[in-house]
C-alpha atoms as a PDB file:
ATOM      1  CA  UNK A   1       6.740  39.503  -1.869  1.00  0.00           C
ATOM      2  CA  UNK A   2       4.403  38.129   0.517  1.00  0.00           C
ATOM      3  CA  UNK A   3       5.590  35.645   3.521  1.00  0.00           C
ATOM      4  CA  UNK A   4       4.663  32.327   3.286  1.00  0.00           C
ATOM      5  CA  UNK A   5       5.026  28.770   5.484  1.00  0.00           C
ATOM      6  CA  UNK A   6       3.482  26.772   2.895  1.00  0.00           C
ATOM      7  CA  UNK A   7       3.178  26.339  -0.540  1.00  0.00           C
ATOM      8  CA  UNK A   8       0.593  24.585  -2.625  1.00  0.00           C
ATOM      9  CA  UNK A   9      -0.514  24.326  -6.189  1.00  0.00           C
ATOM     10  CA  UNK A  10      -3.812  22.755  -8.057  1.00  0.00           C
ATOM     11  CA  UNK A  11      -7.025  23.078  -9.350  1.00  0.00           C
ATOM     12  CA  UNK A  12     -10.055  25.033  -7.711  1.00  0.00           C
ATOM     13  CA  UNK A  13     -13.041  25.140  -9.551  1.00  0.00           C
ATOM     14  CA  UNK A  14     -16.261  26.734  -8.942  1.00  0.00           C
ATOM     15  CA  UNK A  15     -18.965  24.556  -7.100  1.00  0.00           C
ATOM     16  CA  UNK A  16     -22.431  23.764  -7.463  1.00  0.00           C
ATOM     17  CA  UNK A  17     -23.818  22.040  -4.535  1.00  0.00           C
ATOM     18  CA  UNK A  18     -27.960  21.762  -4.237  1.00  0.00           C
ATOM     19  CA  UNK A  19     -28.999  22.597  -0.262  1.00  0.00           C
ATOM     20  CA  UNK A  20     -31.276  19.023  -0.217  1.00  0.00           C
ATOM     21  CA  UNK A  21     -30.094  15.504  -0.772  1.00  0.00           C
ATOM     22  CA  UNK A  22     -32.226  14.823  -4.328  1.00  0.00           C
ATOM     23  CA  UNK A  23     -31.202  13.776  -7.473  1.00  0.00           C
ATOM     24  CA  UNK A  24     -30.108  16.397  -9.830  1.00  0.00           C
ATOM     25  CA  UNK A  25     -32.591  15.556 -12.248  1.00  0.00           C
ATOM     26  CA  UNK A  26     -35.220  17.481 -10.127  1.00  0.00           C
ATOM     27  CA  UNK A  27     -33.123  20.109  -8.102  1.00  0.00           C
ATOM     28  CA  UNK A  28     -33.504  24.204  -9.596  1.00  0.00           C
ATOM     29  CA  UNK A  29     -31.149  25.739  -7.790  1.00  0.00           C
ATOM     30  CA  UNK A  30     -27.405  25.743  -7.333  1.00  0.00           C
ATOM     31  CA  UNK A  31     -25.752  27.498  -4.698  1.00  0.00           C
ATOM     32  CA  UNK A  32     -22.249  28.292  -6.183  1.00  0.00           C
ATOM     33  CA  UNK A  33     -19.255  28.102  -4.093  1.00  0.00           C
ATOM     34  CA  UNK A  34     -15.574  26.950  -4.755  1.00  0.00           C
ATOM     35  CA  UNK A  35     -13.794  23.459  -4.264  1.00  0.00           C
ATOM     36  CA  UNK A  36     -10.239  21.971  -4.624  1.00  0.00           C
ATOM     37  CA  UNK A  37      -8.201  19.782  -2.426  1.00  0.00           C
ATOM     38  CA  UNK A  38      -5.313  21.649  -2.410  1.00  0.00           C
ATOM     39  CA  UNK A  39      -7.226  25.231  -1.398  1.00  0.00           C
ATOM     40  CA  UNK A  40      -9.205  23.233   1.426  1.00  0.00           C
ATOM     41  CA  UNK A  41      -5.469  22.504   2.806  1.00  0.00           C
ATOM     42  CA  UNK A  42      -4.383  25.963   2.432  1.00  0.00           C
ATOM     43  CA  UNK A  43      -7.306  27.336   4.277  1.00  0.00           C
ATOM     44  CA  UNK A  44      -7.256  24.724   6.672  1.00  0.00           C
ATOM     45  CA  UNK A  45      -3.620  26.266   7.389  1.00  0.00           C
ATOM     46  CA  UNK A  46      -4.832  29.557   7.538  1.00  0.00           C
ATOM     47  CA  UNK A  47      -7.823  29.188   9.876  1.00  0.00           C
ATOM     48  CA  UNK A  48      -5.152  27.263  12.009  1.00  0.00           C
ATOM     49  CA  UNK A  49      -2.903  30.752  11.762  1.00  0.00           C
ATOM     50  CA  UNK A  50      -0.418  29.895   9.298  1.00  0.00           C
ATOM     51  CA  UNK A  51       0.805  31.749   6.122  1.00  0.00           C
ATOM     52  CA  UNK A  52       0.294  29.511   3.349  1.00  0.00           C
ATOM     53  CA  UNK A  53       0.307  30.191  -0.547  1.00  0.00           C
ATOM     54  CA  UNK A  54      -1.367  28.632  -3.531  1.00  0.00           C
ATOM     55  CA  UNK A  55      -0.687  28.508  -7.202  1.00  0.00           C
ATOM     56  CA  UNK A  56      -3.008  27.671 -10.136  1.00  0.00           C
ATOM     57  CA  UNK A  57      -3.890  28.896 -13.088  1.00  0.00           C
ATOM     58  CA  UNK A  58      -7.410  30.814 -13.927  1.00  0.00           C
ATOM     59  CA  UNK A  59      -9.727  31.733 -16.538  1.00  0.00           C
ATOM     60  CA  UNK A  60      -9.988  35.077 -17.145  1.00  0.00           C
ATOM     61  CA  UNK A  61     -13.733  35.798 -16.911  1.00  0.00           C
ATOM     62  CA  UNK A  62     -15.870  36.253 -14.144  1.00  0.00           C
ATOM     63  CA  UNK A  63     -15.358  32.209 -12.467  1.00  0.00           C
ATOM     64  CA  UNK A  64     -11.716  32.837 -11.860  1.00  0.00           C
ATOM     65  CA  UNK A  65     -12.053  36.096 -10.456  1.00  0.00           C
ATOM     66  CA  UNK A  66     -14.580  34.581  -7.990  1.00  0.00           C
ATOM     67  CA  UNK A  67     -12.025  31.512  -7.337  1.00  0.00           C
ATOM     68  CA  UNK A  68      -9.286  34.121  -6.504  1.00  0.00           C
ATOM     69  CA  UNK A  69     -10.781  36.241  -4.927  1.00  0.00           C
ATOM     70  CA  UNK A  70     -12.657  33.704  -2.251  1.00  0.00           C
ATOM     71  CA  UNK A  71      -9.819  32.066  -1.367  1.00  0.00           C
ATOM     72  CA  UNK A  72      -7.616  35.374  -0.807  1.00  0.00           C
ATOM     73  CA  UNK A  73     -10.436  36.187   1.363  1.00  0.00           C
ATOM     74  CA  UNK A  74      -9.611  33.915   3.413  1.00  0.00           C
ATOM     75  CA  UNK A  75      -6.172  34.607   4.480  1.00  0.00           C
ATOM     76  CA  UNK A  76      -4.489  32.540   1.927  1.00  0.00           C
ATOM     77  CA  UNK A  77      -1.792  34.046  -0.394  1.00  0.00           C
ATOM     78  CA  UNK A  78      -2.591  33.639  -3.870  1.00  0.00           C
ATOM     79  CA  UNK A  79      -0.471  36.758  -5.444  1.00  0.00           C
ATOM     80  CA  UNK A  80       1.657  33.958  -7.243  1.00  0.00           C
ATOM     81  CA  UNK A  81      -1.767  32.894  -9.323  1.00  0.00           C
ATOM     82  CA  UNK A  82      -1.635  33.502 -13.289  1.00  0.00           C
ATOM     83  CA  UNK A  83      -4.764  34.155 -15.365  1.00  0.00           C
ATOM     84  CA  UNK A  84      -5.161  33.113 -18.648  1.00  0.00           C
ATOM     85  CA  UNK A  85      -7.468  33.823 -21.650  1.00  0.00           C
ATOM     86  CA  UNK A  86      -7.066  30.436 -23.471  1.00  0.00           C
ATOM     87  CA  UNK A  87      -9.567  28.167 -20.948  1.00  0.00           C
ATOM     88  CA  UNK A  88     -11.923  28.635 -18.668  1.00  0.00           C
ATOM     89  CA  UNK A  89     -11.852  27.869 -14.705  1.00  0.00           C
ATOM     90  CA  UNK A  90     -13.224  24.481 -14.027  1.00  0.00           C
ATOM     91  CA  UNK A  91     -16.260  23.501 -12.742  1.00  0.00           C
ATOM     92  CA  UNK A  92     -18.177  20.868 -10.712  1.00  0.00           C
ATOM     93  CA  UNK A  93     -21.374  19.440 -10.113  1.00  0.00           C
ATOM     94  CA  UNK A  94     -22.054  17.290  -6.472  1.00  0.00           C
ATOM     95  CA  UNK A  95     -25.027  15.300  -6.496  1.00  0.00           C
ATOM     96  CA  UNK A  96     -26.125  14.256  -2.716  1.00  0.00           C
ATOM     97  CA  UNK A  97     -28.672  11.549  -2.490  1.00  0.00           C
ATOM     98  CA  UNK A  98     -27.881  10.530   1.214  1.00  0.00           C
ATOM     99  CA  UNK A  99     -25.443  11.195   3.573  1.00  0.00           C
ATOM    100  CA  UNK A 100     -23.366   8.204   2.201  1.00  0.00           C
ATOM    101  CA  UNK A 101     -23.748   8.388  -1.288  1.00  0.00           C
ATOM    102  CA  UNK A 102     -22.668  11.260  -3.298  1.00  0.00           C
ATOM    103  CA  UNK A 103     -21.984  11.842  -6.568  1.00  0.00           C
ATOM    104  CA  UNK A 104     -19.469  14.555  -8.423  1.00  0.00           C
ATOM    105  CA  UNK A 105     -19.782  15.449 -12.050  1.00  0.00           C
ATOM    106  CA  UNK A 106     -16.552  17.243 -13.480  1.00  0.00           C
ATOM    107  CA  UNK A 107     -16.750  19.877 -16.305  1.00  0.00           C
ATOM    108  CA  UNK A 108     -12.643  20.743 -16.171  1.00  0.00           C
ATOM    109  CA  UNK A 109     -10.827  18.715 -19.213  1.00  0.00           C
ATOM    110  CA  UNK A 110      -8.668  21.632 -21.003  1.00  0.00           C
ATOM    111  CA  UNK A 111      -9.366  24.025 -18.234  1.00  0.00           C
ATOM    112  CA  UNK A 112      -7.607  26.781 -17.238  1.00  0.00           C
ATOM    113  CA  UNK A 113      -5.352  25.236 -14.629  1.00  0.00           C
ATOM    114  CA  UNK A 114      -4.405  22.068 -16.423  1.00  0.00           C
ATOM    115  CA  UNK A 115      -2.491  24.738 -18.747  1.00  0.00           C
ATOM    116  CA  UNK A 116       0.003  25.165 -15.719  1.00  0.00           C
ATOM    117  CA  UNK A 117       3.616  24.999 -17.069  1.00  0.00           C
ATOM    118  CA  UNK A 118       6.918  24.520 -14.603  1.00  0.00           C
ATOM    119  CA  UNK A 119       7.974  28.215 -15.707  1.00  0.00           C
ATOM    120  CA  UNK A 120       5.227  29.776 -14.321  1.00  0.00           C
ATOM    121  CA  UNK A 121       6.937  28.687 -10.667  1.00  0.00           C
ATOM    122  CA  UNK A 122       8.415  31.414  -9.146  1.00  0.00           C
ATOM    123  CA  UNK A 123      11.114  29.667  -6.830  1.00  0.00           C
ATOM    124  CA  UNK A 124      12.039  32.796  -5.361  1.00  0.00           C
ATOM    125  CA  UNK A 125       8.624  32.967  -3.923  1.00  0.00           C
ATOM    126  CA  UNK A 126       8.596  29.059  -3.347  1.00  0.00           C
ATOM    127  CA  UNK A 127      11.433  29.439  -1.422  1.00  0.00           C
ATOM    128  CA  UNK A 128      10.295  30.922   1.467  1.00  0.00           C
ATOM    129  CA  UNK A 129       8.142  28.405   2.226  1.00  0.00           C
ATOM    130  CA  UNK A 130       8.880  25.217   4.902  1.00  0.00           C
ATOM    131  CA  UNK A 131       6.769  22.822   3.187  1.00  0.00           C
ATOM    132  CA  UNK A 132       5.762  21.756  -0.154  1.00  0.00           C
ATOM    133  CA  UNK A 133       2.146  20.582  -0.195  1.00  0.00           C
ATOM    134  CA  UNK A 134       1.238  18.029  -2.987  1.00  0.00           C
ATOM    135  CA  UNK A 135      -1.727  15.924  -4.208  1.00  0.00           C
ATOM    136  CA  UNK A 136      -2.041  12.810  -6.981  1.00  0.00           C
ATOM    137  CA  UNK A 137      -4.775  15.720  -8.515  1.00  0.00           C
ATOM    138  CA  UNK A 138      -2.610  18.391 -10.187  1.00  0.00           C
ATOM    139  CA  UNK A 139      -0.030  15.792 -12.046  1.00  0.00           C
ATOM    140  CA  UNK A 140      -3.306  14.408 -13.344  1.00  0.00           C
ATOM    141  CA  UNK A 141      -4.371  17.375 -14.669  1.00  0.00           C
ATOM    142  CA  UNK A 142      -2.437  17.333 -17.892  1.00  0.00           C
ATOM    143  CA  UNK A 143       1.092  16.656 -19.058  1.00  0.00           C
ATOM    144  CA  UNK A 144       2.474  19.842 -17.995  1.00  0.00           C
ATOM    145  CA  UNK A 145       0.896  19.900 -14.674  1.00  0.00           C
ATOM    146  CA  UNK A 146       2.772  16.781 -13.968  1.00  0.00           C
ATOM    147  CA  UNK A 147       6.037  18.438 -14.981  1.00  0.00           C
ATOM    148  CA  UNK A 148       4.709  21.218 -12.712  1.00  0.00           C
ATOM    149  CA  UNK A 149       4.434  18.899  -9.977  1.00  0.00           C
ATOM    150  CA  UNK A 150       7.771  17.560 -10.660  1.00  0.00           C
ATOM    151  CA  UNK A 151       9.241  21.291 -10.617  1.00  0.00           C
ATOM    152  CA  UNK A 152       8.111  22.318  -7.646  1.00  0.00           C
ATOM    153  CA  UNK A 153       9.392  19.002  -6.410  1.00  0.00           C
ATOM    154  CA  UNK A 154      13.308  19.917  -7.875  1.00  0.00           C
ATOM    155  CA  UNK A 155      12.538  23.365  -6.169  1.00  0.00           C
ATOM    156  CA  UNK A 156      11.656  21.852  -3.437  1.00  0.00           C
ATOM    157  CA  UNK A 157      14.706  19.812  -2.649  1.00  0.00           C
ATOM    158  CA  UNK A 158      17.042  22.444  -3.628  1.00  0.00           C
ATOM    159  CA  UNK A 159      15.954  24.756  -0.974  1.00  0.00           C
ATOM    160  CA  UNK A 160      15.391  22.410   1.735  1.00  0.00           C
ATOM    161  CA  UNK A 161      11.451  22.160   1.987  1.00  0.00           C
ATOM    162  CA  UNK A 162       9.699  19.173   3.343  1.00  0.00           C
ATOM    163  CA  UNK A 163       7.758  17.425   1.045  1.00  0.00           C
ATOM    164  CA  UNK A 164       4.642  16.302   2.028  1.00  0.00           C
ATOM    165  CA  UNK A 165       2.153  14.299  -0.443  1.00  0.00           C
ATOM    166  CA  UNK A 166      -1.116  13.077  -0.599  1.00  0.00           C
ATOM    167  CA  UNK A 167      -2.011  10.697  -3.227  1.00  0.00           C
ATOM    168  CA  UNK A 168      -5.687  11.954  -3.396  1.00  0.00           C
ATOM    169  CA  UNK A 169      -6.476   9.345  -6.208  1.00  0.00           C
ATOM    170  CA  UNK A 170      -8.942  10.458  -8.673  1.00  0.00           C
ATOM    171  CA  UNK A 171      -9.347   7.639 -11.163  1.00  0.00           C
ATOM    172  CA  UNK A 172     -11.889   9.765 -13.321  1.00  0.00           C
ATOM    173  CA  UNK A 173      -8.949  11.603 -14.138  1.00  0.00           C
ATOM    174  CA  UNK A 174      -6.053   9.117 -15.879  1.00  0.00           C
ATOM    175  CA  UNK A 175      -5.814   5.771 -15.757  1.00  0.00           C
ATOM    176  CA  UNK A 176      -5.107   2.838 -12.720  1.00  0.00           C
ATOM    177  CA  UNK A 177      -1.727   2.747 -14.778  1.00  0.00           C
ATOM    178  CA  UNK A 178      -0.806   6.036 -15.140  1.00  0.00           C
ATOM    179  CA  UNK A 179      -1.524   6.543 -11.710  1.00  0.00           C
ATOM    180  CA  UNK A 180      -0.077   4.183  -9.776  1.00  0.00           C
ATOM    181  CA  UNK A 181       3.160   4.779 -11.479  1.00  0.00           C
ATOM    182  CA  UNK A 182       2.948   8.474 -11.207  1.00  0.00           C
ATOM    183  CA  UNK A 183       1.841   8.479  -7.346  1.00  0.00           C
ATOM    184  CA  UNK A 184       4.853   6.493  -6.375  1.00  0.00           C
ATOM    185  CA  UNK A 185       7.064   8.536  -8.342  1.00  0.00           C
ATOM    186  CA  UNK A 186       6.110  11.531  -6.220  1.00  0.00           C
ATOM    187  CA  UNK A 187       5.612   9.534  -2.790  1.00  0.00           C
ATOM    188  CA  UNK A 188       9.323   8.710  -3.521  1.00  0.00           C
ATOM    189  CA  UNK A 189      10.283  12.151  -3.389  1.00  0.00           C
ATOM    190  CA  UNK A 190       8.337  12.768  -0.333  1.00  0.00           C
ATOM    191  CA  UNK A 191       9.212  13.307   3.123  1.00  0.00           C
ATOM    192  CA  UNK A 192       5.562  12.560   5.000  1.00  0.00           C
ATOM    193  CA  UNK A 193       3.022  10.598   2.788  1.00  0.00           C
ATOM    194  CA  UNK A 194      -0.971  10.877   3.629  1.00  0.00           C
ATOM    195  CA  UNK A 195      -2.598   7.906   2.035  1.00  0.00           C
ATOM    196  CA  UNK A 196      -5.830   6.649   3.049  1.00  0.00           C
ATOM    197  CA  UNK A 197      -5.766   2.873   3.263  1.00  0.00           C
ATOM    198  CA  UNK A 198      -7.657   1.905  -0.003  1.00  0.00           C
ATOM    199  CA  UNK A 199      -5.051   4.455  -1.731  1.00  0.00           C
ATOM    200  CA  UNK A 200      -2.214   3.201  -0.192  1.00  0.00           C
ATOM    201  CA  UNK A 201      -3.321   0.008  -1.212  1.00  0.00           C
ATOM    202  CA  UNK A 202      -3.838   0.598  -4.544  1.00  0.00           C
ATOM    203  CA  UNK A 203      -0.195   2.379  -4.936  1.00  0.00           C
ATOM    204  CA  UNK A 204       1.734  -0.862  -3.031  1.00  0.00           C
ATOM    205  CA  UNK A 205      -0.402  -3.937  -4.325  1.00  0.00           C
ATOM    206  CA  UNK A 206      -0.423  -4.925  -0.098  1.00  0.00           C
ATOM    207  CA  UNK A 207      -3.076  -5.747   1.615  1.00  0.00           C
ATOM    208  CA  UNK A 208      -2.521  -5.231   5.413  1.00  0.00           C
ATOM    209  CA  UNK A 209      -1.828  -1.674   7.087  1.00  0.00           C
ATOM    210  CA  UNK A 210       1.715  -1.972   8.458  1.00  0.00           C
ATOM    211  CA  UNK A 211       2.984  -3.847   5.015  1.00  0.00           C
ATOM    212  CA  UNK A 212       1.496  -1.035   2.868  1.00  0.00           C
ATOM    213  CA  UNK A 213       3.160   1.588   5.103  1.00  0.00           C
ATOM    214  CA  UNK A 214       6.175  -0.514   5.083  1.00  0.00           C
ATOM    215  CA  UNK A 215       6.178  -0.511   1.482  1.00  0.00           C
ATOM    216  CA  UNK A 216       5.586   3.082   1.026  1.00  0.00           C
ATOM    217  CA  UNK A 217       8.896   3.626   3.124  1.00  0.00           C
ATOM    218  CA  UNK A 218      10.518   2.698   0.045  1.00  0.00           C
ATOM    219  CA  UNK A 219      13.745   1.794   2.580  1.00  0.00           C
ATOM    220  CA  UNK A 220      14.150   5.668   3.507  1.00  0.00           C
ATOM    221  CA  UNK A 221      13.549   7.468   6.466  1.00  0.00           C
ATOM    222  CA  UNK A 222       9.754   8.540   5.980  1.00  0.00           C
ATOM    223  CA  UNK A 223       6.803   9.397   7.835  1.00  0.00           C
ATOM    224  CA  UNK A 224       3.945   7.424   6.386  1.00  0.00           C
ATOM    225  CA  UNK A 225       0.428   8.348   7.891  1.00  0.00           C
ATOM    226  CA  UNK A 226      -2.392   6.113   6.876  1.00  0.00           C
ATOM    227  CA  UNK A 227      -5.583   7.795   7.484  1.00  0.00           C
ATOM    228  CA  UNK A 228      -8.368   5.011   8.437  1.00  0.00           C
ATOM    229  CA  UNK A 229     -11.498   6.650   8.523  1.00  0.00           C
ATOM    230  CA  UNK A 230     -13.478   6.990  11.976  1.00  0.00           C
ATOM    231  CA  UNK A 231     -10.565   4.563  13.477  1.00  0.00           C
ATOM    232  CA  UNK A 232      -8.194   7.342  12.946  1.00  0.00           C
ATOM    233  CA  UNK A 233      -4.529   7.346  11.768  1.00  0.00           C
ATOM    234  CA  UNK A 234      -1.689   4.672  11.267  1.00  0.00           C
ATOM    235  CA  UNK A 235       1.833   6.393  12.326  1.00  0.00           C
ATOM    236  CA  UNK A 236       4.830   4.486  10.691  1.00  0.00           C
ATOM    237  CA  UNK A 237       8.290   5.213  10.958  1.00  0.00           C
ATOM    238  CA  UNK A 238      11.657   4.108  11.377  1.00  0.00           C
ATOM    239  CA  UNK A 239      11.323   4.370  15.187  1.00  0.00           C
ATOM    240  CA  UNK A 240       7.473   3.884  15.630  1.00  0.00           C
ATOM    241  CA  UNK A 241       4.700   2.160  14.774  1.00  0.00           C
ATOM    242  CA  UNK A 242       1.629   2.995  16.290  1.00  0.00           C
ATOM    243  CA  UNK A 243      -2.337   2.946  15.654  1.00  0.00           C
ATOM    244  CA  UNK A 244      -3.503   7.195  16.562  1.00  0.00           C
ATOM    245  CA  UNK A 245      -7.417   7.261  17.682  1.00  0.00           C
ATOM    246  CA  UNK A 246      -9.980   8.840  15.798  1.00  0.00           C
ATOM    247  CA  UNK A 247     -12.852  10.977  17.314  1.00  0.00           C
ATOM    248  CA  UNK A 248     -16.333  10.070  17.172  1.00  0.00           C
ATOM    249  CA  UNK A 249     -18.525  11.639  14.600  1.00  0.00           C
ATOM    250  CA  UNK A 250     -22.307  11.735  15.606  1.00  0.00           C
ATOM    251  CA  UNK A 251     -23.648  12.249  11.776  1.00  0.00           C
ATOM    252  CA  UNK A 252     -21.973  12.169   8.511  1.00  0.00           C
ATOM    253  CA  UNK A 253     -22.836  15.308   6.519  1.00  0.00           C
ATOM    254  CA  UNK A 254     -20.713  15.569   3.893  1.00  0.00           C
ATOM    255  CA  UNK A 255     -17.839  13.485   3.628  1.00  0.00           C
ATOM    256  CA  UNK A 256     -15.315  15.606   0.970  1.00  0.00           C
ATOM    257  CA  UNK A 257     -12.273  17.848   2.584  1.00  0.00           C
ATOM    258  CA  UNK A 258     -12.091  15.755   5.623  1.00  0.00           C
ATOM    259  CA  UNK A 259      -8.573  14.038   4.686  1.00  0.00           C
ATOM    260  CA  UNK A 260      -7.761  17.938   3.276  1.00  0.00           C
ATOM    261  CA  UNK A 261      -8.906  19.073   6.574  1.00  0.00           C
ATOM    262  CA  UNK A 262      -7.001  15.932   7.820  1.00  0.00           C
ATOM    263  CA  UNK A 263      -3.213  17.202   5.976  1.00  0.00           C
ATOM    264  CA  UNK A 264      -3.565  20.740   7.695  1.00  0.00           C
ATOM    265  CA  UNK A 265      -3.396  19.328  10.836  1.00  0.00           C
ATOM    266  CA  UNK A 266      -0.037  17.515   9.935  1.00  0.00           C
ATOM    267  CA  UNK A 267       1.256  20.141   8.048  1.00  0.00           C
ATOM    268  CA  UNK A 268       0.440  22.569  11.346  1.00  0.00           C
ATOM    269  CA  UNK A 269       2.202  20.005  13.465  1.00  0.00           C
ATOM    270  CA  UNK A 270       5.310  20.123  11.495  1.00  0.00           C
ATOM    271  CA  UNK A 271       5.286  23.680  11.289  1.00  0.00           C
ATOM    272  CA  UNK A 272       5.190  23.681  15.119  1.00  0.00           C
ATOM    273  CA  UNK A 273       7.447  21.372  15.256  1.00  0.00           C
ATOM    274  CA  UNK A 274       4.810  19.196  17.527  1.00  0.00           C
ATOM    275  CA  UNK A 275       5.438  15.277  18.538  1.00  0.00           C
ATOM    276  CA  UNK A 276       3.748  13.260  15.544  1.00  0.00           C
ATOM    277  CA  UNK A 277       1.154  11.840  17.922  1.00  0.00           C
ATOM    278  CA  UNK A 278      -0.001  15.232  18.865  1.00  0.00           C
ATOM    279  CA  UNK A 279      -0.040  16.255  14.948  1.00  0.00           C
ATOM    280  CA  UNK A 280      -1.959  13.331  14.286  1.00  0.00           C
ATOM    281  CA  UNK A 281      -4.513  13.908  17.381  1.00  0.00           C
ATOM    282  CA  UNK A 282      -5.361  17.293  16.112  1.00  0.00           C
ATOM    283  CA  UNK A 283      -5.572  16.012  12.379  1.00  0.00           C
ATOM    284  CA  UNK A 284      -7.992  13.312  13.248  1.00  0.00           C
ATOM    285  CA  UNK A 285     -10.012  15.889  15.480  1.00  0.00           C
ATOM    286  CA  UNK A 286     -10.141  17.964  12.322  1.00  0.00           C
ATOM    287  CA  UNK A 287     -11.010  15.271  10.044  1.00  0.00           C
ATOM    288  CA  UNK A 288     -14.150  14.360  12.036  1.00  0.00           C
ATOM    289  CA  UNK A 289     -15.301  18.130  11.982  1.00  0.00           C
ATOM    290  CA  UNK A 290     -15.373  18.623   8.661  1.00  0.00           C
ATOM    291  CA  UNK A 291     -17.447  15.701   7.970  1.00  0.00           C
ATOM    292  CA  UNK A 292     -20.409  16.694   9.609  1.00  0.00           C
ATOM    293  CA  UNK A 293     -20.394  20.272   7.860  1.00  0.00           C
ATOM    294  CA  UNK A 294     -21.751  20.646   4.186  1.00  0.00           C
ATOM    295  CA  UNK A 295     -18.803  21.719   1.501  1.00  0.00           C
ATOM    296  CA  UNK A 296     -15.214  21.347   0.305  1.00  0.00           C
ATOM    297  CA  UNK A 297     -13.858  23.629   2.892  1.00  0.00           C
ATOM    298  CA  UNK A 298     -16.842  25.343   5.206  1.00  0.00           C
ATOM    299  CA  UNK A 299     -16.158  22.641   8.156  1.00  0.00           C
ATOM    300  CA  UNK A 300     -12.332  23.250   8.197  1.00  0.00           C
ATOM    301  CA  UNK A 301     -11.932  24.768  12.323  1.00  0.00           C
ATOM    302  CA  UNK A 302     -10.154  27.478  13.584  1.00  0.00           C
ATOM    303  CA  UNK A 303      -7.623  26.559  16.040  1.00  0.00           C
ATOM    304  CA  UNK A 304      -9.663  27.392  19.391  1.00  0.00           C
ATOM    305  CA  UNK A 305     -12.520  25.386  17.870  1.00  0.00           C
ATOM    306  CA  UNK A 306     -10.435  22.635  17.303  1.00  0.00           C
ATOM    307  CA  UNK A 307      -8.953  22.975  20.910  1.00  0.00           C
ATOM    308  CA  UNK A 308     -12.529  22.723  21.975  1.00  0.00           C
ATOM    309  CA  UNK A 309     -13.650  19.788  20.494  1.00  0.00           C
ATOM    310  CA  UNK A 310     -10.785  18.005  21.224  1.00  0.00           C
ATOM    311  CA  UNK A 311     -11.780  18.260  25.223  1.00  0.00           C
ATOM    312  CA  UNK A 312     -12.465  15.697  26.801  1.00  0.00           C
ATOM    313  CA  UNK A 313     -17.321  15.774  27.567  1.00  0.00           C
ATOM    314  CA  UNK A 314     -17.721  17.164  31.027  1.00  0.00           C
ATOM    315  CA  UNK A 315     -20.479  15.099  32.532  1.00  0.00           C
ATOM    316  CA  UNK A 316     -23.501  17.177  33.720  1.00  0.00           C
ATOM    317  CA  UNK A 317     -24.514  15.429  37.358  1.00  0.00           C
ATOM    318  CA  UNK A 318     -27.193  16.457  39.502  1.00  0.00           C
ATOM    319  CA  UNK A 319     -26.379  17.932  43.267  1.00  0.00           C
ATOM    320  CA  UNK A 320     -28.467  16.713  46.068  1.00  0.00           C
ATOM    321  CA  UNK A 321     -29.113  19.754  48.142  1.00  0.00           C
END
């Protein structure tokens, strides 16, 4: 049994991303690579040098295989994956027509990892982990990914994990209902909640930043971190409530994995058992580096890169001789 930090379980599918920013009416070819918010945070961990583990189901055929295999390759643990012969891995279109407006077309109803079922856990391998990792995707998945979700939750508690969720609100999946009830359900389980505003929002029926946080609280001791975009991070606890700086991002590439990128900074912190402000420095660092790479997961940092960047410019003045 492998040794893991961090566990995490959702959907991957297989990606189809076009190199130019045209519609997909006229583009021929498709570079294929993978996506899925809850991978991006498990490679984020890894490239950070953690040992984290993810769970999902996969199609048998030659798109799981490449799923599995891709993100094993990249230091992740994923020896707790099932593959199954009754649906096929997901998959996903993006369509970018500018650097601010893209589109994503979903081909994953009935796919292989909404088949997920709370018996294919394997708490003894959960167990070993720290930290529970959770998104608003998986429970939206299907019925029995949401009892999955709320498994892994019970397995969770039992053995002392911290829970940490982000909502990651996907209204193409359920309905504004569903959701919102389902997304507090889990963020009241949760130890440290990721929202961004609009989603936080959305979940509390508040308008300004401190009330939403302060609803999110619920009246328990929770860390509530309210990513803001290019302004950076809300902190709110019991004992603080701060505004965290952002970095500044000199083109947007490709917006998608940044709050993924944005949760393995957090999840790195707690890990390390870093002040929150320093967790929240690095996340926002990260955040801002993935946006100005293409794909899901490509602009997620190693550690030393992150370091880097994080360094304050060294001006460049001439020397009179």
């Amino acid at each position: 049994m492998n040794d893991i930090e961090v566990f995490t379980l959702g959907e991957t599918m297989v990606v189809f991303q076009p190199e130019q920013m045209q519609s997909l009416e006229y583009v021929q070819q498709f570079p294929k690579r993978i996506g899925g918010a809850e991978s991006n945070v498990a490679i984020g961990l890894s490239r950070l040098g953690h040992r984290a583990g993810w769970f999902s189901k996969l199609g048998e055929g030659s798109f799981g295989q490449y799923v599995y295999k891709y993100i094993r390759g990249e230091g992740v643990d994923t020896s707790s994956c099932l593959f199954t012969e009754q649906a096929l891995t997901g998959v996903l279109f993006k369509e970018q027509l500018s650097p601010e407006d893209m589109n994503v077309y979903y081909y994953r109803k009935g796919s292989a990892a909404s088949l997920m079922e709370p018996e294919d856990l394997d708490e003894a391998y959960m167990a070993q982990a720290k930290v529970l990792h959770l998104t608003g995707i998986t429970p939206a998945l299907s019925k029995s990914c949401y009892k999955t979700v709320m498994k892994a939750i019970e397995i969770a508690k039992k053995n002392g994990m911290t829970i940490v969720f982000d909502p990651n609100l996907r209204l193409k999946l359920w309905s504004a209902e569903t959701a919102k009830k389902v997304l507090n359900e889990i963020a009241l389980h949760a130890d440290v909640i990721l929202p961004g505003l609009d989603e936080g929002r959305f979940m509390t029926g508040k308008t300004e930043i401190e009330d939403v946080a302060e609803s999110l609280m619920a009246g328990y001791d929770k860390t509530i971190i309210i990513k803001i975009g290019s302004k950076g991070a809300y902190l709110h606890t019991k004992e603080e409530k701060v505004y965290i700086e952002g970095f500044p991002v000199q083109q947007v590439v490709d917006p998608v994995g940044a709050g993924d990128g944005f949760a393995a900074g957090i999840i790195s912190g707690i890990l390390k058992q870093e002040p929150l402000h320093q967790a929240i420095k690095r996340a926002n660092a990260i955040g801002a580096m993935v946006v100005m790479s293409h794909g899901d997961f490509e602009g997620l940092p190693y550690l030393k890169a992150v370091e880097q960047f994080m360094k304050p410019a060294v001006e460049v003045q001439d020397v009179k001789r």
